[in-house]
N, C-alpha and C. Protein backbone atom coordinates (compact mmCIF):
# COMPACT_ATOMS: atom_id res chain seq x y z
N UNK A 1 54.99 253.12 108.28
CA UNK A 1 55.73 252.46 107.21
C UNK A 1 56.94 251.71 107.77
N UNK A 2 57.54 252.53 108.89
CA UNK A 2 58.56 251.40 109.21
C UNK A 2 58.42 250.23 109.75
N UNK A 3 57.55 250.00 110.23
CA UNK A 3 56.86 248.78 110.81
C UNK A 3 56.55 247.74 109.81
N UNK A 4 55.94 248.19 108.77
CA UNK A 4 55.54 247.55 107.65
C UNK A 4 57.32 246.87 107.17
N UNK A 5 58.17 247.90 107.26
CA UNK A 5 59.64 247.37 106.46
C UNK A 5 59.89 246.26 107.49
N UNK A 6 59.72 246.97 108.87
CA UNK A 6 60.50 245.91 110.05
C UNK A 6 59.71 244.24 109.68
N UNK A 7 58.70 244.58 109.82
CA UNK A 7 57.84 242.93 109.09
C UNK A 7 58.14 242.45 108.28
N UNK A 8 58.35 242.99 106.86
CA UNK A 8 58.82 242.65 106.03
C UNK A 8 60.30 241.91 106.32
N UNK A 9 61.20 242.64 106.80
CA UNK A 9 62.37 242.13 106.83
C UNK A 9 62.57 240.65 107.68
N UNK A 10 61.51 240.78 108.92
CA UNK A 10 61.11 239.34 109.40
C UNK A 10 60.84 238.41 108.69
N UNK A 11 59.60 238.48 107.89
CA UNK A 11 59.20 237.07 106.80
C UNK A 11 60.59 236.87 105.56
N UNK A 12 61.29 237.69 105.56
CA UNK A 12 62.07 237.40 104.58
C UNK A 12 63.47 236.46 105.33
N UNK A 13 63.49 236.56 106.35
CA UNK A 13 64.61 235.58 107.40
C UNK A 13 63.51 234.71 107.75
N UNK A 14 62.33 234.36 107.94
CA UNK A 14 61.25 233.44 108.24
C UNK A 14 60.68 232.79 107.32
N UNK A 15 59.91 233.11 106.69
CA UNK A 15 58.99 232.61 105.50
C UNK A 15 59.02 233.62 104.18
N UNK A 16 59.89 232.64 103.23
CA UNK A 16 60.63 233.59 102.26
C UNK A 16 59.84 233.69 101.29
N UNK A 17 59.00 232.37 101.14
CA UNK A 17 57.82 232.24 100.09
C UNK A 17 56.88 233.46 100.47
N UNK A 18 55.82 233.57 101.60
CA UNK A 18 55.16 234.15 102.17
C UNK A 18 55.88 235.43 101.75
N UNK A 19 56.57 236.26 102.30
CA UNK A 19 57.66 237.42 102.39
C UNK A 19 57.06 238.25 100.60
N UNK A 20 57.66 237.07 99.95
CA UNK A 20 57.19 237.73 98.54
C UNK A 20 56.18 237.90 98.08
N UNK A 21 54.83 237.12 98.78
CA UNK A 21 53.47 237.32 98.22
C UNK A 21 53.27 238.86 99.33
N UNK A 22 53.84 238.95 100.03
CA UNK A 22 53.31 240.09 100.81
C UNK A 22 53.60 241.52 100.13
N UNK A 23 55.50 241.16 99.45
CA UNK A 23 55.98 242.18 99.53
C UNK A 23 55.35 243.25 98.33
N UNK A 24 55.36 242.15 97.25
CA UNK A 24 54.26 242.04 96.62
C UNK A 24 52.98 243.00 96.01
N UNK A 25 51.73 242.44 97.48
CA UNK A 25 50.91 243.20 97.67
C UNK A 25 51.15 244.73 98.41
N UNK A 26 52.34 244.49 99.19
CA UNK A 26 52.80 245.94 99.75
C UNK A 26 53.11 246.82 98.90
N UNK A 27 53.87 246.74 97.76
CA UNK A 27 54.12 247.86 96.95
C UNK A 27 53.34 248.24 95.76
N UNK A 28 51.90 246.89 95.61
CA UNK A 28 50.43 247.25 95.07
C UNK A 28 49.88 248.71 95.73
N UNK A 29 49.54 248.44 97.20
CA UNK A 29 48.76 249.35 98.02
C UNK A 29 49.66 250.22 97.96
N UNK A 30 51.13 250.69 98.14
CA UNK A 30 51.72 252.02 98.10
C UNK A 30 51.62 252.50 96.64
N UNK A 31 51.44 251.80 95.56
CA UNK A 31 51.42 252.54 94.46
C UNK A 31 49.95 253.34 94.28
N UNK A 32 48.95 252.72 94.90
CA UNK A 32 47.46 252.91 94.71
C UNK A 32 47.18 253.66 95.73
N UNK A 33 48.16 254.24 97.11
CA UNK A 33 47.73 255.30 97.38
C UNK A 33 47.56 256.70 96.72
N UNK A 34 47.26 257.29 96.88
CA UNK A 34 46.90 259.22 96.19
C UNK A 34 47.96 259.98 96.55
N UNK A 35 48.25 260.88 95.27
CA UNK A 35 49.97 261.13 95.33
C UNK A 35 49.10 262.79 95.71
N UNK A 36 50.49 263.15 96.85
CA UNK A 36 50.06 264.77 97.43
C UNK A 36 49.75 265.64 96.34
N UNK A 37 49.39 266.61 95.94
CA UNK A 37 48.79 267.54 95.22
C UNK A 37 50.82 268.38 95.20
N UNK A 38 50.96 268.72 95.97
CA UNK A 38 52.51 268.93 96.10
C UNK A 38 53.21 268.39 95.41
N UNK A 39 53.34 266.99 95.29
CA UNK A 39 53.95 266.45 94.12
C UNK A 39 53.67 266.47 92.99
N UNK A 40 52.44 266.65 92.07
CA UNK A 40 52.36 266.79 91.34
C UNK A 40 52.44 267.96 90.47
N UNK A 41 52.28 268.97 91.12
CA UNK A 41 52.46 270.10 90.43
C UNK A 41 54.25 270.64 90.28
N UNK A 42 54.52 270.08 90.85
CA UNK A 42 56.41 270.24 90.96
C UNK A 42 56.70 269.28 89.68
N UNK A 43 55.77 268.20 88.96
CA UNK A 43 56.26 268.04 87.82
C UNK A 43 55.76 268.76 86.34
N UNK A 44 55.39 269.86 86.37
CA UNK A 44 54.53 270.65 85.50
C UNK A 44 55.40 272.13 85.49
């Protein structure tokens, strides 16, 4: 993941347009990963 931020923070001093279609799709795929079983039961 930090790699993913460190990139991010590149296209956003580089290609600012680009930067936002990415950032975008980046916090698509982190929402649509599968939440730990751990977390969920700590809200119940």
């Amino acid at each position: 993941m930090i790699l993913a931020n460190d990139f991010l923070e590149y296209l956003l001093n580089t290609e600012r347009d680009l930067a936002a279609r990415v950032r975008d799709r980046y916090d698509m795929y982190l929402k649509s990963l599968p939440v730990p079983s751990s977390l969920t039961e700590r809200c119940y």
